[in-house]
PDB file of N, CA and C in Angstrom:
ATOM      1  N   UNK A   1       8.939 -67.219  29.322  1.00  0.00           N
ATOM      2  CA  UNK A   1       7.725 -67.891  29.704  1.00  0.00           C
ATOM      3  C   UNK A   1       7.520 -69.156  28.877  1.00  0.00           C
ATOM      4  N   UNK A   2       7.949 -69.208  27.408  1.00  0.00           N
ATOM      5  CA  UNK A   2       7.812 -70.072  26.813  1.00  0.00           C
ATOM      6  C   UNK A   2       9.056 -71.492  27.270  1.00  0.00           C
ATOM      7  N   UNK A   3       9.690 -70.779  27.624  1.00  0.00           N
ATOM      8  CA  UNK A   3      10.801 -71.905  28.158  1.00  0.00           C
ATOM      9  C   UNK A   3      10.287 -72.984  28.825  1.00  0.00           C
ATOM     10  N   UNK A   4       9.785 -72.345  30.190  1.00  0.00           N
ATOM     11  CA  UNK A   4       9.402 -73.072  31.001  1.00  0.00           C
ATOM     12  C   UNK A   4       7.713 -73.515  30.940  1.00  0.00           C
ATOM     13  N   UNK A   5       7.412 -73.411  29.699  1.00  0.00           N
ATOM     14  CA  UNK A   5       6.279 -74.154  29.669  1.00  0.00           C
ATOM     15  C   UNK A   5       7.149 -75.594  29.000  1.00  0.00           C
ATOM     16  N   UNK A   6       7.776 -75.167  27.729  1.00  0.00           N
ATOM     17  CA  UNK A   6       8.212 -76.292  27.280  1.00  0.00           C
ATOM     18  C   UNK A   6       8.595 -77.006  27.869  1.00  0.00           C
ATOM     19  N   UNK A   7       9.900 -76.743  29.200  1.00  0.00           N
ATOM     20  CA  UNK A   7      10.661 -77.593  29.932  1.00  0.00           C
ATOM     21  C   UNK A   7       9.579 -78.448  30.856  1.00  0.00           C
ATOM     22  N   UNK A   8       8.321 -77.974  31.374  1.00  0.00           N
ATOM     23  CA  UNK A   8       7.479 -77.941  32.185  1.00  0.00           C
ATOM     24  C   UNK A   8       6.864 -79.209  31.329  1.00  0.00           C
ATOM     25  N   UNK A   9       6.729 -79.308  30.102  1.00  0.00           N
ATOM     26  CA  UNK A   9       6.020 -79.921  28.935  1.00  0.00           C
ATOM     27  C   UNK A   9       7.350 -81.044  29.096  1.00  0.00           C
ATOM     28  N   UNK A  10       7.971 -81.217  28.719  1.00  0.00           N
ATOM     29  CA  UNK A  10       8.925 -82.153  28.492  1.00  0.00           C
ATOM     30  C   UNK A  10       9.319 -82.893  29.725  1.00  0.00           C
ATOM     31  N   UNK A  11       9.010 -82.450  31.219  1.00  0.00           N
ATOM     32  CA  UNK A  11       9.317 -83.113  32.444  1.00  0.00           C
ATOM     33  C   UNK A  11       8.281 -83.712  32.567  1.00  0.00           C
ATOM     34  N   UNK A  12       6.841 -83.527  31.948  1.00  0.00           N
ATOM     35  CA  UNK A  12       5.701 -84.271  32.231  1.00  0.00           C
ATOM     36  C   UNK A  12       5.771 -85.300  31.385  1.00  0.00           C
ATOM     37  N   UNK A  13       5.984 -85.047  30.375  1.00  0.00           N
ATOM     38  CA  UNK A  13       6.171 -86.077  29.027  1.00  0.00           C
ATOM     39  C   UNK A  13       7.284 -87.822  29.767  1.00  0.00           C
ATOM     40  N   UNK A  14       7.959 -86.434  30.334  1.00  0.00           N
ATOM     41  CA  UNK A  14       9.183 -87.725  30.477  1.00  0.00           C
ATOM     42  C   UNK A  14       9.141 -88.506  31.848  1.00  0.00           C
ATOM     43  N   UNK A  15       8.048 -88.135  32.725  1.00  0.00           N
ATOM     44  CA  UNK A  15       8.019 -89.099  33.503  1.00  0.00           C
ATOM     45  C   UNK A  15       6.518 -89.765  33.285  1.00  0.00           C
ATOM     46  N   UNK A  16       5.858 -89.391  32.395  1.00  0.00           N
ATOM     47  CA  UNK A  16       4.701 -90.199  31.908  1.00  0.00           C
ATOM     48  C   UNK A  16       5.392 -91.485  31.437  1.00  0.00           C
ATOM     49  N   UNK A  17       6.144 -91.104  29.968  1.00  0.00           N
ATOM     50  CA  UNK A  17       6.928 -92.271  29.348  1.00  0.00           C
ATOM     51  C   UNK A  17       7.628 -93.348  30.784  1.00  0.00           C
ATOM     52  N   UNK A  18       8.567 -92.767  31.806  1.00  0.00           N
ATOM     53  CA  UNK A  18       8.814 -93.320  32.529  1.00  0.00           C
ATOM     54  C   UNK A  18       8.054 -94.560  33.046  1.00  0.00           C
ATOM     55  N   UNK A  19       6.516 -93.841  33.590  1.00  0.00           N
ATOM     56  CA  UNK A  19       5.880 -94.646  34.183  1.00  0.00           C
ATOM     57  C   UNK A  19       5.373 -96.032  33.475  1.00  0.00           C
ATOM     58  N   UNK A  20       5.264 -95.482  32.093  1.00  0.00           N
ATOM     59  CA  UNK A  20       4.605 -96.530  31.306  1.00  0.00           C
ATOM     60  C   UNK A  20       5.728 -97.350  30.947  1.00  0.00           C
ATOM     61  N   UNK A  21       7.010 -97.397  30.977  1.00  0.00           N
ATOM     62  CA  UNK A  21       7.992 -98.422  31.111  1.00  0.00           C
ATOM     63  C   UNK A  21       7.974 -99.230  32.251  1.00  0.00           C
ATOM     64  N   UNK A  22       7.888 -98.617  33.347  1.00  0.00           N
ATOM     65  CA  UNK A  22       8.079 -99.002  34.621  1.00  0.00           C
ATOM     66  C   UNK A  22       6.494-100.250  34.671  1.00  0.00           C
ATOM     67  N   UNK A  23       5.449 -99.661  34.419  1.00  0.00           N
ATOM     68  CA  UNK A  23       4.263-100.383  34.192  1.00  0.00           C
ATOM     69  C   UNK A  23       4.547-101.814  33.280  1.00  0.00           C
ATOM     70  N   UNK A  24       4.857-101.332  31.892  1.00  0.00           N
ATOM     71  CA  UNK A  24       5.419-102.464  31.281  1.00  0.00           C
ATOM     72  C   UNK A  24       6.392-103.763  32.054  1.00  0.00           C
ATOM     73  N   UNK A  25       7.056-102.649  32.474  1.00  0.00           N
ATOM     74  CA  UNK A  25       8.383-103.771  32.952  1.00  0.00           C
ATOM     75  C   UNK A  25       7.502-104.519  34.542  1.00  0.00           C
ATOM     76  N   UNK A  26       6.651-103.913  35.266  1.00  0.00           N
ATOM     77  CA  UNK A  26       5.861-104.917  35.840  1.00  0.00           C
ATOM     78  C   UNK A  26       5.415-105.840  35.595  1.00  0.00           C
ATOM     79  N   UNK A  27       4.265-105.863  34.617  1.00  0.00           N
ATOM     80  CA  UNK A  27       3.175-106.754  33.809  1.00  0.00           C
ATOM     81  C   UNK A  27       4.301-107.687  33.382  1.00  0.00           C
ATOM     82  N   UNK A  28       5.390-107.373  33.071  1.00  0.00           N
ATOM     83  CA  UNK A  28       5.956-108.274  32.164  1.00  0.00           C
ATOM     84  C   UNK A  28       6.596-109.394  33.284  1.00  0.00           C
ATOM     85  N   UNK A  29       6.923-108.769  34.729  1.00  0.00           N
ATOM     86  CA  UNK A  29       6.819-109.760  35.604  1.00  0.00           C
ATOM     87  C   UNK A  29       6.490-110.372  36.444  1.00  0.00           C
ATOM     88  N   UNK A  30       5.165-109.667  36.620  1.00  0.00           N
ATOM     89  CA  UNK A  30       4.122-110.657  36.714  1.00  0.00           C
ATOM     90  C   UNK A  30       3.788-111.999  36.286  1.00  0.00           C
ATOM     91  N   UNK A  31       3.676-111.339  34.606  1.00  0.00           N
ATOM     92  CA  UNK A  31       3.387-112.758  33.693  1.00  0.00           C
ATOM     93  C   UNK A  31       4.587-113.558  34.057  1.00  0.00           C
ATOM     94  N   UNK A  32       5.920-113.072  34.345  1.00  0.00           N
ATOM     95  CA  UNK A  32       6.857-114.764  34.464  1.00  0.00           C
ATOM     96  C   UNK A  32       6.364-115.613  35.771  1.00  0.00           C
ATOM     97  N   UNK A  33       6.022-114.761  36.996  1.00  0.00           N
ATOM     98  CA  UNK A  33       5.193-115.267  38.070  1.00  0.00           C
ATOM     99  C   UNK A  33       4.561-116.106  37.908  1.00  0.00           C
ATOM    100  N   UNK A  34       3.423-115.634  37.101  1.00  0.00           N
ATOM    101  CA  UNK A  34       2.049-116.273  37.136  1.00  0.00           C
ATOM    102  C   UNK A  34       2.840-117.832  36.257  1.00  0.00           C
ATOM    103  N   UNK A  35       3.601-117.384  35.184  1.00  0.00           N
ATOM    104  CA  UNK A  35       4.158-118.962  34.227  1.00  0.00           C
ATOM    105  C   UNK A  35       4.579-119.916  34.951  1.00  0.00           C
ATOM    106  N   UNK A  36       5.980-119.029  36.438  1.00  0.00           N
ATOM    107  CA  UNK A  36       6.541-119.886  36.781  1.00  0.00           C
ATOM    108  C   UNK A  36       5.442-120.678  37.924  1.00  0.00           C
ATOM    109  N   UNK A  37       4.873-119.869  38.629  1.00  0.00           N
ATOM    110  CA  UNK A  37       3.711-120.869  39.437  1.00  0.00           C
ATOM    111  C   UNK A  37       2.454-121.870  38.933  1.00  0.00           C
ATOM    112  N   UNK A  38       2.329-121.709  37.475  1.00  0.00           N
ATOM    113  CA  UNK A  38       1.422-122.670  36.976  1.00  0.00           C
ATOM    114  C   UNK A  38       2.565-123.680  36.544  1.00  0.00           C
ATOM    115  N   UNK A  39       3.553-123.387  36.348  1.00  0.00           N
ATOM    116  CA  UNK A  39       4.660-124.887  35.933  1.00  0.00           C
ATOM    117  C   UNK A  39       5.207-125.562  37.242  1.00  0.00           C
ATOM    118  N   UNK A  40       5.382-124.712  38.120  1.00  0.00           N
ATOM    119  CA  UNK A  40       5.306-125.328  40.167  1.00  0.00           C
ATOM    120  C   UNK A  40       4.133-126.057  40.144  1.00  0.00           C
ATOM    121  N   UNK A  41       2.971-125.699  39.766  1.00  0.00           N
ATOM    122  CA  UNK A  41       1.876-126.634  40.120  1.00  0.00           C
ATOM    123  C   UNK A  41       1.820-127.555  39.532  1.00  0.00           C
ATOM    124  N   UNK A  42       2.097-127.661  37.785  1.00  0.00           N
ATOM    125  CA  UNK A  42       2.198-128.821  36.906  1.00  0.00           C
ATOM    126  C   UNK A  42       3.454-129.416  37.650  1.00  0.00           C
ATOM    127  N   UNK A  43       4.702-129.193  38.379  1.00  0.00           N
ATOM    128  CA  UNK A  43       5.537-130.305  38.687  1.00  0.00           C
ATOM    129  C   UNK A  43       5.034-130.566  39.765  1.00  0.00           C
ATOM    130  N   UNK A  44       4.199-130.049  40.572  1.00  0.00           N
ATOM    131  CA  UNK A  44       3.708-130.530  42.171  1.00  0.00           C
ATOM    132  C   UNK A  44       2.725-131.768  41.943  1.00  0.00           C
ATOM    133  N   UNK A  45       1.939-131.925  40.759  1.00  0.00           N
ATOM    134  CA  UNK A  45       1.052-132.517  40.814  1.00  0.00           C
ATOM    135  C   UNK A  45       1.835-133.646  39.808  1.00  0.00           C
ATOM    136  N   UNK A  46       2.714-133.701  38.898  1.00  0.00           N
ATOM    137  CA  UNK A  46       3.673-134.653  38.782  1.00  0.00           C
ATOM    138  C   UNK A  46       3.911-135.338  39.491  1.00  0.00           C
ATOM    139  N   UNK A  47       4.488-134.829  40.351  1.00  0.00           N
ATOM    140  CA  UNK A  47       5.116-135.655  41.768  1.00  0.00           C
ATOM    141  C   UNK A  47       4.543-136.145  42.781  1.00  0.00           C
ATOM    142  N   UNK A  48       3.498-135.771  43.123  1.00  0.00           N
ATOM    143  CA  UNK A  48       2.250-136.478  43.509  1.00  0.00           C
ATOM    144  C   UNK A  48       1.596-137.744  43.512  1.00  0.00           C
ATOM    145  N   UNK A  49       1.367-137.527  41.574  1.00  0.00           N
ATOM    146  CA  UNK A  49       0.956-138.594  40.742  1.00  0.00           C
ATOM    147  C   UNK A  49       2.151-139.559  40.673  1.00  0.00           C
ATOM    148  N   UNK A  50       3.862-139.362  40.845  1.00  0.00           N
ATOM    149  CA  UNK A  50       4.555-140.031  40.491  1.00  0.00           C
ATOM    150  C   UNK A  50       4.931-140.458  42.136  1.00  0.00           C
ATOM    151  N   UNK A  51       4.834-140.208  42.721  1.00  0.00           N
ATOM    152  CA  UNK A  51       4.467-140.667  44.036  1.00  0.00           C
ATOM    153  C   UNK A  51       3.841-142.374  44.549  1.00  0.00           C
ATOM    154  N   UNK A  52       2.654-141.419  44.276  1.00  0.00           N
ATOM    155  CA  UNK A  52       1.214-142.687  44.138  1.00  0.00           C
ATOM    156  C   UNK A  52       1.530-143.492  43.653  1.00  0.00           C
ATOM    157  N   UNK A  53       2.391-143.722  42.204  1.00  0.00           N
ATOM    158  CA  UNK A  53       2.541-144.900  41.499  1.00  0.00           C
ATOM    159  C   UNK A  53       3.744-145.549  42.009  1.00  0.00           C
ATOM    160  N   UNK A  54       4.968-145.225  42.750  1.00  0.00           N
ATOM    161  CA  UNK A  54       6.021-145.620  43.451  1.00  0.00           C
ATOM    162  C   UNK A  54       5.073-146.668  44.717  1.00  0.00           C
ATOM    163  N   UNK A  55       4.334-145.589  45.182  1.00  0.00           N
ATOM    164  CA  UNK A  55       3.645-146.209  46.390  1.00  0.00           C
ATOM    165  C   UNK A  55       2.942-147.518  45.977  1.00  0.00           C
ATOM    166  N   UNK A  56       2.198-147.755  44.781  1.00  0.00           N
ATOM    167  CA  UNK A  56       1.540-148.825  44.359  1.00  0.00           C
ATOM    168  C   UNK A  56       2.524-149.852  44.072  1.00  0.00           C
ATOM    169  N   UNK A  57       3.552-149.752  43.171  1.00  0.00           N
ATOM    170  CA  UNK A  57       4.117-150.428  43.049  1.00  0.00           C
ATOM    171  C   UNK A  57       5.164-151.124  43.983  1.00  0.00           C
ATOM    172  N   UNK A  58       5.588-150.312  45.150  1.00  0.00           N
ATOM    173  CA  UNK A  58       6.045-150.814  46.444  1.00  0.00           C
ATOM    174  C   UNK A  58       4.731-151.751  47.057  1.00  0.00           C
ATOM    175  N   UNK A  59       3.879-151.632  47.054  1.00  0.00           N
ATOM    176  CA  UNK A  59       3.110-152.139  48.166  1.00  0.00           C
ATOM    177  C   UNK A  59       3.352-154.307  47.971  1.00  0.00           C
ATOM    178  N   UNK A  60       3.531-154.384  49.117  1.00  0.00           N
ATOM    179  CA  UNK A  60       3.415-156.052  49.635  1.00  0.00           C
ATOM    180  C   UNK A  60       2.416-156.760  48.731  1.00  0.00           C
ATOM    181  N   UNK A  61       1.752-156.292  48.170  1.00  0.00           N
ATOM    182  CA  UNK A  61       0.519-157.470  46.647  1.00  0.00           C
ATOM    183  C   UNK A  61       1.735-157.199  45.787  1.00  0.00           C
ATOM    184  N   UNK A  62       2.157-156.005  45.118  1.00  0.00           N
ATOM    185  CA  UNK A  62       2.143-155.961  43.780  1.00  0.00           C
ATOM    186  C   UNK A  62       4.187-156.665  44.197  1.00  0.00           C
ATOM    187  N   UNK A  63       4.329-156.317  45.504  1.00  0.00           N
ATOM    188  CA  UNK A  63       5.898-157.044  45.358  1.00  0.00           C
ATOM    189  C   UNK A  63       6.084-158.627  45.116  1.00  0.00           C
ATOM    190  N   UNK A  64       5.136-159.318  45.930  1.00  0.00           N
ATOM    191  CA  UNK A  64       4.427-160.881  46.201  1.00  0.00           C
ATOM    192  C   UNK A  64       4.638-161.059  44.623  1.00  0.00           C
ATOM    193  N   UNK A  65       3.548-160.432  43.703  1.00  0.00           N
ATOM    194  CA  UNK A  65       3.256-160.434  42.197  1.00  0.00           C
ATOM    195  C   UNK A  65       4.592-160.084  41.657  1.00  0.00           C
ATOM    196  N   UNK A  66       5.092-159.764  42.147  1.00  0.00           N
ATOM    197  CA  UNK A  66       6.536-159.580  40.893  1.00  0.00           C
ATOM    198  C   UNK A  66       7.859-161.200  41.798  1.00  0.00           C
ATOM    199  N   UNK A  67       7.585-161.164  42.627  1.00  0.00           N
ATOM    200  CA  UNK A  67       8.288-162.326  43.469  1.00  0.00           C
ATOM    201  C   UNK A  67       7.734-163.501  42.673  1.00  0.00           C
ATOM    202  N   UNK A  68       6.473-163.871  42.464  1.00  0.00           N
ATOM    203  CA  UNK A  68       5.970-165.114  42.081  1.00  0.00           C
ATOM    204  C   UNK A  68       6.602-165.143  40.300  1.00  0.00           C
ATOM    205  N   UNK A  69       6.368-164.286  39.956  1.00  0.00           N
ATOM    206  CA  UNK A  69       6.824-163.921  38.144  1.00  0.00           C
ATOM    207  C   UNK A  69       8.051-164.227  37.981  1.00  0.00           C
ATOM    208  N   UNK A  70       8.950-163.738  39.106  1.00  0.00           N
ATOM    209  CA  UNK A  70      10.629-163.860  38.969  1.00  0.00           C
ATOM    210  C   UNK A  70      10.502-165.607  39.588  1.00  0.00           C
ATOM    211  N   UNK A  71      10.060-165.826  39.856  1.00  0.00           N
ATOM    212  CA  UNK A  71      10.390-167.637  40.707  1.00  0.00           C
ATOM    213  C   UNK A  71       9.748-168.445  39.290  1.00  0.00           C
ATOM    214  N   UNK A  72       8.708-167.917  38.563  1.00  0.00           N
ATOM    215  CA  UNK A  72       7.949-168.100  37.553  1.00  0.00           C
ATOM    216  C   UNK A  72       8.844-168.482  36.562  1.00  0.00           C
ATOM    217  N   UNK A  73       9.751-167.574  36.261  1.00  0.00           N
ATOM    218  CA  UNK A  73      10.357-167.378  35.239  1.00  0.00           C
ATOM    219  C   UNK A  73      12.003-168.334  35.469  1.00  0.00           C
ATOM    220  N   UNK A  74      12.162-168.067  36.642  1.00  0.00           N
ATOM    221  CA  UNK A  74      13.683-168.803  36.816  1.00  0.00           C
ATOM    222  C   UNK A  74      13.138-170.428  36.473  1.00  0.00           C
ATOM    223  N   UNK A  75      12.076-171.101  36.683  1.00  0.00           N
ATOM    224  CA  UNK A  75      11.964-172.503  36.759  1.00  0.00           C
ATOM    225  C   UNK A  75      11.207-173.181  35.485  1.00  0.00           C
ATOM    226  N   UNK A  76      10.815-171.593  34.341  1.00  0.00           N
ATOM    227  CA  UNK A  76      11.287-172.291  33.189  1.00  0.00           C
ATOM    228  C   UNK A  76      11.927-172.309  32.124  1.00  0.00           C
TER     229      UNK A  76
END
C-alpha cells in the first residue's frame, strides 16, 4: 500500500515539475515574441520615417535646389 502511494506521490510530483517547465519554457517564448514584434515595429517605423525623407529629398524643389548649388558651384 505504501508503494503505491509513493509511486502515486512521485507521478504527481513529476508531472507537476513537468508542467512548470513546460510553463516556463512558454513565457520564455512569448517574451522573444513580444521583443521580436516591438523591434518589427521600431524597424517599420524606421522605414517609414526613412521613406519620407527619400521622398523629400527626391521631390522637384529640393532637386531644382541641389541643380542650382551644383551650377553654383561649377562657375566658381
Amino acid at each position: 500500500m505504501l508503494f503505491r502511494f509513493l509511486a502515486a506521490l512521485v507521478l504527481v510530483t513529476a508531472v507537476a515539475l513537468t508542467s512548470v517547465a513546460i510553463q516556463k519554457r512558454n513565457l520564455a517564448l512569448k517574451r522573444d515574441i513580444s521583443q521580436e514584434q516591438y523591434e518589427l515595429e521600431h524597424l517599420r517605423e524606421d522605414e517609414a520615417r526613412l521613406r519620407l525623407e527619400v521622398q523629400r529629398l527626391e521631390s522637384p524643389q529640393r532637386l531644382h535646389q541641389l541643380q542650382q548649388a551644383n551650377r553654383g558651384a561649377v562657375t566658381k
